[in-house]
C-alpha atoms as a PDB file:
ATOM      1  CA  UNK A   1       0.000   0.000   0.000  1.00  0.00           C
ATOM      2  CA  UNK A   2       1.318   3.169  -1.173  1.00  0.00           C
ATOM      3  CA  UNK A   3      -0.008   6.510  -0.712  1.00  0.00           C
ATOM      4  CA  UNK A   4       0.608  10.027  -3.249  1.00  0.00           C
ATOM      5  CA  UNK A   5      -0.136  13.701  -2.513  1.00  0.00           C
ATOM      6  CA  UNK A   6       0.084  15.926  -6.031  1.00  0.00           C
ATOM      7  CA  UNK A   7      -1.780  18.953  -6.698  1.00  0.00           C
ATOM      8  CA  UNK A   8      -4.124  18.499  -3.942  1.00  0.00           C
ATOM      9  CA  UNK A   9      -5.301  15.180  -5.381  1.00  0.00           C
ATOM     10  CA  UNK A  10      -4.812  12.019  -2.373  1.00  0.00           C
ATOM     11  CA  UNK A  11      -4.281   8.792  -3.978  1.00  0.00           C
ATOM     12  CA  UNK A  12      -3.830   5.384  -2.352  1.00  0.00           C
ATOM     13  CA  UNK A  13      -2.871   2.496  -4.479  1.00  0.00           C
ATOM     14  CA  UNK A  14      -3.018  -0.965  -2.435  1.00  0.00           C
ATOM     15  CA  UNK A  15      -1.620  -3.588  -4.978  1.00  0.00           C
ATOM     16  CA  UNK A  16      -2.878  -6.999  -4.252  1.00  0.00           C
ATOM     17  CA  UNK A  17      -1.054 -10.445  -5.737  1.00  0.00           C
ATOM     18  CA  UNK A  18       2.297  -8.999  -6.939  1.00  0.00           C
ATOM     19  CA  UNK A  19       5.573 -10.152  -5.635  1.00  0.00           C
ATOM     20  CA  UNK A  20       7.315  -7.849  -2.941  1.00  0.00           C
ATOM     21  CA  UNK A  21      10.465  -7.496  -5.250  1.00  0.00           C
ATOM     22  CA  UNK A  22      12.073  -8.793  -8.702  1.00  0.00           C
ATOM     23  CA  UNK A  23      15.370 -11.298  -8.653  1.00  0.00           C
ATOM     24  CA  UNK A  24      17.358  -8.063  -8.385  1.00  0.00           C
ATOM     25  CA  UNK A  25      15.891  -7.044  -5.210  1.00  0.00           C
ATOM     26  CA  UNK A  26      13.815  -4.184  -6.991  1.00  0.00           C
ATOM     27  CA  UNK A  27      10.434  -3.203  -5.167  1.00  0.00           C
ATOM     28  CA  UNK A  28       7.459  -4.907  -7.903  1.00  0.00           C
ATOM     29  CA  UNK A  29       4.849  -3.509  -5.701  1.00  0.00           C
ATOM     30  CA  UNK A  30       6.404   0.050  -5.584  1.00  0.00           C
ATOM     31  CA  UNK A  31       6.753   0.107  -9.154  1.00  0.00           C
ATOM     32  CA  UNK A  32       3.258  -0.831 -10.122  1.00  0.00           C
ATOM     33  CA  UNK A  33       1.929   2.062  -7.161  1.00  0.00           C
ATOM     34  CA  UNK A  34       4.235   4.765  -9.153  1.00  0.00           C
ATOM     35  CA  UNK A  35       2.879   3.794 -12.641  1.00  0.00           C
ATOM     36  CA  UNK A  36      -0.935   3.666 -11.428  1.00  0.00           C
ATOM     37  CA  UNK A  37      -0.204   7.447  -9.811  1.00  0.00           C
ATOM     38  CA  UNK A  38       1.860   8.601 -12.795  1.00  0.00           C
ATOM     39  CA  UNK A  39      -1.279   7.133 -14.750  1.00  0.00           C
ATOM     40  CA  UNK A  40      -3.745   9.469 -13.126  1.00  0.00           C
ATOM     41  CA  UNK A  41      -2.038  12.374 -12.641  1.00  0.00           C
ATOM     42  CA  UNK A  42      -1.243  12.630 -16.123  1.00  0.00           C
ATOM     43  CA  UNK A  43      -4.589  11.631 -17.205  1.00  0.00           C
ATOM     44  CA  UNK A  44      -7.029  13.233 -14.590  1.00  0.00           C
ATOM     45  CA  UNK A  45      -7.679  16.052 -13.039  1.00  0.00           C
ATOM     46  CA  UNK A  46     -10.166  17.568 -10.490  1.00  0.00           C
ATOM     47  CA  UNK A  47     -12.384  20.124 -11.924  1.00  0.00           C
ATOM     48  CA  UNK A  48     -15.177  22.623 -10.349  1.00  0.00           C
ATOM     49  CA  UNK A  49     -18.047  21.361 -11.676  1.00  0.00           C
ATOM     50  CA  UNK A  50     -20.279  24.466  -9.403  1.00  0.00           C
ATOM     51  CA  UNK A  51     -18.834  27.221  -7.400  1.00  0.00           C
ATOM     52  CA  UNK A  52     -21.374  28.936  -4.487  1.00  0.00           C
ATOM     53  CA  UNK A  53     -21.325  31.878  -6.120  1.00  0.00           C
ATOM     54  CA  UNK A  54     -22.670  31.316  -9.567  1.00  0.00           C
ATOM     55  CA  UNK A  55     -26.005  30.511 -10.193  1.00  0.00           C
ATOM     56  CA  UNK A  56     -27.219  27.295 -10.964  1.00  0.00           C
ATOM     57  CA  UNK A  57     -30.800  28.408 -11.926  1.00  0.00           C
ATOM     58  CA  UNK A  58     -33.274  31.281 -12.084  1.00  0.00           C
ATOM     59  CA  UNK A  59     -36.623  31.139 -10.806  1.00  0.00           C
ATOM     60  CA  UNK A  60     -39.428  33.265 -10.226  1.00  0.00           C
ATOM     61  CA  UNK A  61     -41.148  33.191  -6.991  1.00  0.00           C
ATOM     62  CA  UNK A  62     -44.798  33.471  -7.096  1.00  0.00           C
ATOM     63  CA  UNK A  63     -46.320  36.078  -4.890  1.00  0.00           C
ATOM     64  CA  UNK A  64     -42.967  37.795  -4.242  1.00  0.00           C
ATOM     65  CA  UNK A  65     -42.400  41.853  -5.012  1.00  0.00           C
ATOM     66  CA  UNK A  66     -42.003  43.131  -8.311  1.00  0.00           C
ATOM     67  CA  UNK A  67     -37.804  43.849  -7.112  1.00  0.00           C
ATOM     68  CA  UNK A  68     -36.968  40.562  -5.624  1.00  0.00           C
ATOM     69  CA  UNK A  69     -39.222  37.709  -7.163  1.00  0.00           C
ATOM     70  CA  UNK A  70     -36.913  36.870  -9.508  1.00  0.00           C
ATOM     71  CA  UNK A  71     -34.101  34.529  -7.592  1.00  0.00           C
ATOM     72  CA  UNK A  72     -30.645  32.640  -8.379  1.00  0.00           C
ATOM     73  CA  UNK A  73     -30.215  29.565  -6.974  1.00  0.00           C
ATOM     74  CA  UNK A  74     -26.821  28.916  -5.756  1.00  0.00           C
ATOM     75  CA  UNK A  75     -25.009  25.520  -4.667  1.00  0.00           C
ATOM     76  CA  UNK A  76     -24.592  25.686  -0.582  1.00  0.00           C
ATOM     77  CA  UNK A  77     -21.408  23.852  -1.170  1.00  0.00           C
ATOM     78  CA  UNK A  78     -18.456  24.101  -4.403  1.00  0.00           C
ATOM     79  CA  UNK A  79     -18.929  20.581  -6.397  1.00  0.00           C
ATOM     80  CA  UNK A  80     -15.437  19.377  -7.486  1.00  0.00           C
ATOM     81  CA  UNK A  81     -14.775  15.771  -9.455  1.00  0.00           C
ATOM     82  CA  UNK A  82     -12.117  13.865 -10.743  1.00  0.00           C
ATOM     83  CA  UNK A  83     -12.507  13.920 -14.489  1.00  0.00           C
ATOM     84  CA  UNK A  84     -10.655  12.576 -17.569  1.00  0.00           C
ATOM     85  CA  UNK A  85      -8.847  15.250 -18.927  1.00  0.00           C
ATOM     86  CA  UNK A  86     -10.228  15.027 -22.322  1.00  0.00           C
ATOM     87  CA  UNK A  87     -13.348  15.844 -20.687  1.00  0.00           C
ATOM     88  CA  UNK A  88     -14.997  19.322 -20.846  1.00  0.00           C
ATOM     89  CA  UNK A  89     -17.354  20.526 -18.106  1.00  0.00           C
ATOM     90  CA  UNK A  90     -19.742  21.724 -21.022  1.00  0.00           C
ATOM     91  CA  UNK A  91     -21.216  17.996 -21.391  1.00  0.00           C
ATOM     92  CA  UNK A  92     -22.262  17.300 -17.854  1.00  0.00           C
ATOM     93  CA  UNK A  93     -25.460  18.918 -16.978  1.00  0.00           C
ATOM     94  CA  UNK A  94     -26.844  19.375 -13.782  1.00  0.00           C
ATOM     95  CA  UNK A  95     -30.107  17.871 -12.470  1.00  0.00           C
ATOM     96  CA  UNK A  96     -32.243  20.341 -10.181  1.00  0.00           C
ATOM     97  CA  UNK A  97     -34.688  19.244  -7.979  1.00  0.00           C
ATOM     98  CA  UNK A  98     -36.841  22.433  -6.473  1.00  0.00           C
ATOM     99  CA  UNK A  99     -39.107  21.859  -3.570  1.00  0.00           C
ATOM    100  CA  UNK A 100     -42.517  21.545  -3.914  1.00  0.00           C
ATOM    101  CA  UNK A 101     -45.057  25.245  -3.733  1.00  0.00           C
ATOM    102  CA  UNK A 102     -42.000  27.595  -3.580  1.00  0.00           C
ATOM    103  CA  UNK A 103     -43.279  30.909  -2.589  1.00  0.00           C
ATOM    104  CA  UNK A 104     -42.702  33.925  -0.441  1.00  0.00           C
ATOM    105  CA  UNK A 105     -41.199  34.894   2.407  1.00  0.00           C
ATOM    106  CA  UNK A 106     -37.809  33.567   1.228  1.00  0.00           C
ATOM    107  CA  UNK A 107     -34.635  34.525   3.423  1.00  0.00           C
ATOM    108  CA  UNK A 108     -31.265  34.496   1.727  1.00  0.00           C
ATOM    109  CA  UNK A 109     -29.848  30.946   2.423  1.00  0.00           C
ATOM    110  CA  UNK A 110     -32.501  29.079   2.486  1.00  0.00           C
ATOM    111  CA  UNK A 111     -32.421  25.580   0.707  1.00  0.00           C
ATOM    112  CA  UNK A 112     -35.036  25.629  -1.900  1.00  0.00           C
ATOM    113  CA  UNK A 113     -33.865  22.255  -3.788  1.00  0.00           C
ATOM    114  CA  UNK A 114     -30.621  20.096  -4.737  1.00  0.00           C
ATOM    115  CA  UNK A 115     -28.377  20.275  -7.934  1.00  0.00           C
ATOM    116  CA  UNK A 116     -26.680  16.578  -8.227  1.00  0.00           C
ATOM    117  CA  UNK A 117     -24.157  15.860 -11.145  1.00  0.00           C
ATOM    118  CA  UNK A 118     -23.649  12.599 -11.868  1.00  0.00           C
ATOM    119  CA  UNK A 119     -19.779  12.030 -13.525  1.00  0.00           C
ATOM    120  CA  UNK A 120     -18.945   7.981 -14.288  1.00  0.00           C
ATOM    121  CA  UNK A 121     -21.847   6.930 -12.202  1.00  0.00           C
ATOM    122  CA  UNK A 122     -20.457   8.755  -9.417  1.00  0.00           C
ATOM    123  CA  UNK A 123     -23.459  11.301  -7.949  1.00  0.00           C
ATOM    124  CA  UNK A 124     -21.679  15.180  -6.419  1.00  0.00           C
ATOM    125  CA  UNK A 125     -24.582  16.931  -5.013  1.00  0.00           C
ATOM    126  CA  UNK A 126     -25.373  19.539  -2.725  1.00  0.00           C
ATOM    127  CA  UNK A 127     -28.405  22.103  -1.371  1.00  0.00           C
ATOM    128  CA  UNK A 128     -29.408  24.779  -3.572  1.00  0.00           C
ATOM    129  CA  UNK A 129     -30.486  27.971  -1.831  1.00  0.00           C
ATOM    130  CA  UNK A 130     -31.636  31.153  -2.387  1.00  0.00           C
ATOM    131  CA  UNK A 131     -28.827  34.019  -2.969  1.00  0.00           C
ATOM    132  CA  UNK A 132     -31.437  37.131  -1.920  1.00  0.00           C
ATOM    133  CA  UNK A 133     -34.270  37.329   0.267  1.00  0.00           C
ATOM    134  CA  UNK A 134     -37.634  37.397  -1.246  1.00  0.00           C
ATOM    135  CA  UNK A 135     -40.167  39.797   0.192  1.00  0.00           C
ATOM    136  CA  UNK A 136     -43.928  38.920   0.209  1.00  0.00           C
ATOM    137  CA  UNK A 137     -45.943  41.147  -2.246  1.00  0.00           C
ATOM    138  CA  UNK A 138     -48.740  43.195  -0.588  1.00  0.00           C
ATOM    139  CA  UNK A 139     -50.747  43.399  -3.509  1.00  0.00           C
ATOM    140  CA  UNK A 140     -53.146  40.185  -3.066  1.00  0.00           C
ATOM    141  CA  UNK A 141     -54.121  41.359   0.580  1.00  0.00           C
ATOM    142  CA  UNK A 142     -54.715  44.603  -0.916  1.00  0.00           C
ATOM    143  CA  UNK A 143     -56.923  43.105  -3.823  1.00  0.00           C
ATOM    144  CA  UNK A 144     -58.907  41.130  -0.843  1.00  0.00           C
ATOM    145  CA  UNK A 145     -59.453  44.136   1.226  1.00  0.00           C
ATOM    146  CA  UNK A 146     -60.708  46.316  -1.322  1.00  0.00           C
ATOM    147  CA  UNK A 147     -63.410  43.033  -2.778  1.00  0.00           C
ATOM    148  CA  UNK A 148     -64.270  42.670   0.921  1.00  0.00           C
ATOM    149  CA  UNK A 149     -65.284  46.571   1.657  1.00  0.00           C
ATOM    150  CA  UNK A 150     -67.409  46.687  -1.647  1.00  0.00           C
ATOM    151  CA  UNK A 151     -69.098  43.570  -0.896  1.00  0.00           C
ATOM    152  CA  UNK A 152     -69.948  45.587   2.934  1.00  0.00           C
ATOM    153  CA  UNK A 153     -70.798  48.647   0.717  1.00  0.00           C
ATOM    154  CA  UNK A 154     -72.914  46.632  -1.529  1.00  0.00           C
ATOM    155  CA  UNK A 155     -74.799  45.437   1.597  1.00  0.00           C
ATOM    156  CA  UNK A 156     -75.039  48.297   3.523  1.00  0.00           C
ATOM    157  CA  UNK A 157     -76.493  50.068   0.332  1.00  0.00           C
ATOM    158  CA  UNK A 158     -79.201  47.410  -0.156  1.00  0.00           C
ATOM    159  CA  UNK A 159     -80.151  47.573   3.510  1.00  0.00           C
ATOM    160  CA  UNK A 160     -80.573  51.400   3.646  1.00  0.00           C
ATOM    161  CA  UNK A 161     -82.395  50.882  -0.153  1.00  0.00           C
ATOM    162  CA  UNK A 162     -84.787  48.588   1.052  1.00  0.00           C
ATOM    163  CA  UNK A 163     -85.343  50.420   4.346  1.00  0.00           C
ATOM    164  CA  UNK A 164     -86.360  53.554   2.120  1.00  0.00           C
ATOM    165  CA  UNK A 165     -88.655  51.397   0.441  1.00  0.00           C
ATOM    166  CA  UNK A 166     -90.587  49.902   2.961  1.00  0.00           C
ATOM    167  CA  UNK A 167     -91.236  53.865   4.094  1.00  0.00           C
ATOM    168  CA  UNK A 168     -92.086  55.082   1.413  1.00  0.00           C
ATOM    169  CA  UNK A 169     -94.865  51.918   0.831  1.00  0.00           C
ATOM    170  CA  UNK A 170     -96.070  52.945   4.486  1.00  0.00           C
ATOM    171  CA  UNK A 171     -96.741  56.454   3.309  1.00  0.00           C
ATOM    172  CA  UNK A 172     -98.733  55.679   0.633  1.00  0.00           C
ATOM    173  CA  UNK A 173    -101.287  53.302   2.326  1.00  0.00           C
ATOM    174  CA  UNK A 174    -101.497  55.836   5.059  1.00  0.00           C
ATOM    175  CA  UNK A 175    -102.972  58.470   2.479  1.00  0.00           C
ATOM    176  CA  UNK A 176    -105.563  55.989   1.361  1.00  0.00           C
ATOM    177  CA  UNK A 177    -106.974  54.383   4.322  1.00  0.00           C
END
């Protein structure tokens, strides 16, 4: 078992049914460790697949203000991988999950979903969350409000109508009796 620290990339080879050493005493094991590291470091590297300051997605939160409904989605946590150097980042896509009925009052920070990546059927993910608060709009209390006090206007104008009404019918029996 052999163990290699380049770059920031850990590796630990553990070779398993070799021969400690050749005829002329050279290390078999220690050999086949170096070529397996040489191997990946010349063929690999690790590369950012999300950073938690770029945006992942854009949403729009329903019943948010006109300024802040509109909302990035950031990763909570930088998504690195191990990837064949001939490989861009361009052709691995992310898959978002949002939670369900996403609406306001959003702080910033909050998770709203997951972004995984999945890279040789190995899965990265992490929390997405939101990257400004969200401020619940006014207007649909305002909307209620006003319905409710015409409906109450509506009434009260009826009542006092039909309260006229019944005087005026009074008066005009009274003249013929």
């Amino acid at each position: 078992m052999r163990g290699s620290n380049k770059d920031g990339i850990e590796l630990i080879a553990v070779v398993l049914g070799a021969e400690k050493s050749d005829n002329q005493g050279n290390g078999i094991r220690e050999k086949d460790c170096k070529n397996l590291f040489e191997f990946i470091y010349n063929n690999f590297s690790e590369k950012t697949l999300a950073t938690t300051n770029t945006s992942i997605k854009n949403i729009k939160v329903s019943n948010g203000t006109a300024d802040t409904k509109k909302l990035d989605l950031l990763p909570q946590e930088e998504i690195k991988a191990l990837i064949t150097n001939d490989r861009t980042n361009e052709n691995i896509n992310p898959e978002i999950k949002l939670n369900d009925k996403i609406k306001a009052e959003i702080k910033q920070g909050d998770v709203l979903g997951t972004v995984k990546y999945v890279v040789d059927d190995i899965e990265y993910s992490t929390n997405l969350v939101a990257a400004h608060d969200v401020q619940k709009s006014k207007l649909f209390a305002i909307i209620v409000i006003i319905l409710i006090l015409i409906v109450v206007l509506y009434v009260l104008y009826g009542f006092t109508k039909s309260k006229k009404r019944t005087k005026s019918k009074n008066r005009k029996y009274q003249y013929y009796r």
